[in-house]
Protein backbone atom coordinates (compact mmCIF):
# COMPACT_ATOMS: atom_id res chain seq x y z
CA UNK A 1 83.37 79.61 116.02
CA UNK A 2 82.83 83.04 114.22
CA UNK A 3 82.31 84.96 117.44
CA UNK A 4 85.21 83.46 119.26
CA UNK A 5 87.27 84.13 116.38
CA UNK A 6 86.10 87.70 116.79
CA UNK A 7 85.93 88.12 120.75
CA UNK A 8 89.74 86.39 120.43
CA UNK A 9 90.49 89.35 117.83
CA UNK A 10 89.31 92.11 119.66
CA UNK A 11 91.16 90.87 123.01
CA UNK A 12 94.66 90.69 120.76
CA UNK A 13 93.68 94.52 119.74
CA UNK A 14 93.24 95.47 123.42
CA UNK A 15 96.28 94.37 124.37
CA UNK A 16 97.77 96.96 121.61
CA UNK A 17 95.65 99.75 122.99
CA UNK A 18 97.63 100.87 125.91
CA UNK A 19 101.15 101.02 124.20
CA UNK A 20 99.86 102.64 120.82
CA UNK A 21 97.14 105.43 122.15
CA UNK A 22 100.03 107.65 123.76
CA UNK A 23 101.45 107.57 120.02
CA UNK A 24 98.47 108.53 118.24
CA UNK A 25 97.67 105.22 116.94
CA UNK A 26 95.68 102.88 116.54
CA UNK A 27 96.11 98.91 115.74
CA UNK A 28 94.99 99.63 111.68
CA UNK A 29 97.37 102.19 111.53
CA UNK A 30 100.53 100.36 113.52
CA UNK A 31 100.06 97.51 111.00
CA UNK A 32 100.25 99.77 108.45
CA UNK A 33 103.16 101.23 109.61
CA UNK A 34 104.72 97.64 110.30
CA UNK A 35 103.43 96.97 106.67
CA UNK A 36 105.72 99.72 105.31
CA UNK A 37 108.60 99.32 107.69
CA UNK A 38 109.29 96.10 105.40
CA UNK A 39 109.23 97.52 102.23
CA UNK A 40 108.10 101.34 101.08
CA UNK A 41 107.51 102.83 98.87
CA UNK A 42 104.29 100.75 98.28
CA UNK A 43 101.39 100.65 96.12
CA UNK A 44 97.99 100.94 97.70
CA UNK A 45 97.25 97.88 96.00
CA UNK A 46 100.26 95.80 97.28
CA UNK A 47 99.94 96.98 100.92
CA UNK A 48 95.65 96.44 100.93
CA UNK A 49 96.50 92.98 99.83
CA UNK A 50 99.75 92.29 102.16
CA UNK A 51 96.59 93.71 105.32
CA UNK A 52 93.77 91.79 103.39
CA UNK A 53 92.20 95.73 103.41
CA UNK A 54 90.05 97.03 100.32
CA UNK A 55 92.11 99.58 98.48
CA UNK A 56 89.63 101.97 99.14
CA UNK A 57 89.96 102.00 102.82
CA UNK A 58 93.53 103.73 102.74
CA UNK A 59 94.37 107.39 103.21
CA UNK A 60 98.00 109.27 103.88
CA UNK A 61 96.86 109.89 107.27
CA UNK A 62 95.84 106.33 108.51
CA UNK A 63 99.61 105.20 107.98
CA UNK A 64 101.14 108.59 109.31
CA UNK A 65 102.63 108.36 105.92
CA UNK A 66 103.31 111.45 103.27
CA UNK A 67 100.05 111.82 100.81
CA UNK A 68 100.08 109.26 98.41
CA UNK A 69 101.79 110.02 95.03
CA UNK A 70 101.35 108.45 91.73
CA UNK A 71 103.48 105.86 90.91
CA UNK A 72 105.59 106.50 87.74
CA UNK A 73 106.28 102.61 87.38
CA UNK A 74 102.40 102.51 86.86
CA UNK A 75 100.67 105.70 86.62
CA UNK A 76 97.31 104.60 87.53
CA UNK A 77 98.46 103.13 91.11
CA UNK A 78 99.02 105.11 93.57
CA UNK A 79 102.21 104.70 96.44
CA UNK A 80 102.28 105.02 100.30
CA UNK A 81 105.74 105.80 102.18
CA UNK A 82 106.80 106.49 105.24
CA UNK A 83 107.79 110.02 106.05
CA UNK A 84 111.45 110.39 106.85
């Protein structure tokens, strides 16, 4: 069941690839995008658990988003928004 969970994933993915490679993108970084389009600012924290991502795995240019500035709600979190 694992692998056809995974060979099912990776065919969903493919279908993305020809519509978001002529943008630059790729299927992490359109649901990222997606992700913010909702609702953004966001913390790194909300948005890694909203993808089921680690924290760790973001950057500002994975989203196409500005660099990430700290949050003055909660200044050890950091924020991800979409540039204007």
């Amino acid at each position: 069941m694992c692998l056809a969970l995974s060979v099912a994933a990776r065919s969903v993915v493919a279908l993305y690839r020809p519509v978001l490679e002529p943008m630059g993108l790729t299927h992490a970084q359109y649901l990222v995008m997606l992700a913010l389009g909702e609702r953004s600012p966001r913390s790194v924290e909300d948005l890694s658990a909203a993808l089921a991502l680690d924290p760790g795995t973001f950057t500002a240019t994975q989203s196409g988003s500005r660099p990430p500035a700290w949050s003055p709600a909660d200044a050890t979190g950091q924020t991800i928004a979409l540039s204007p």
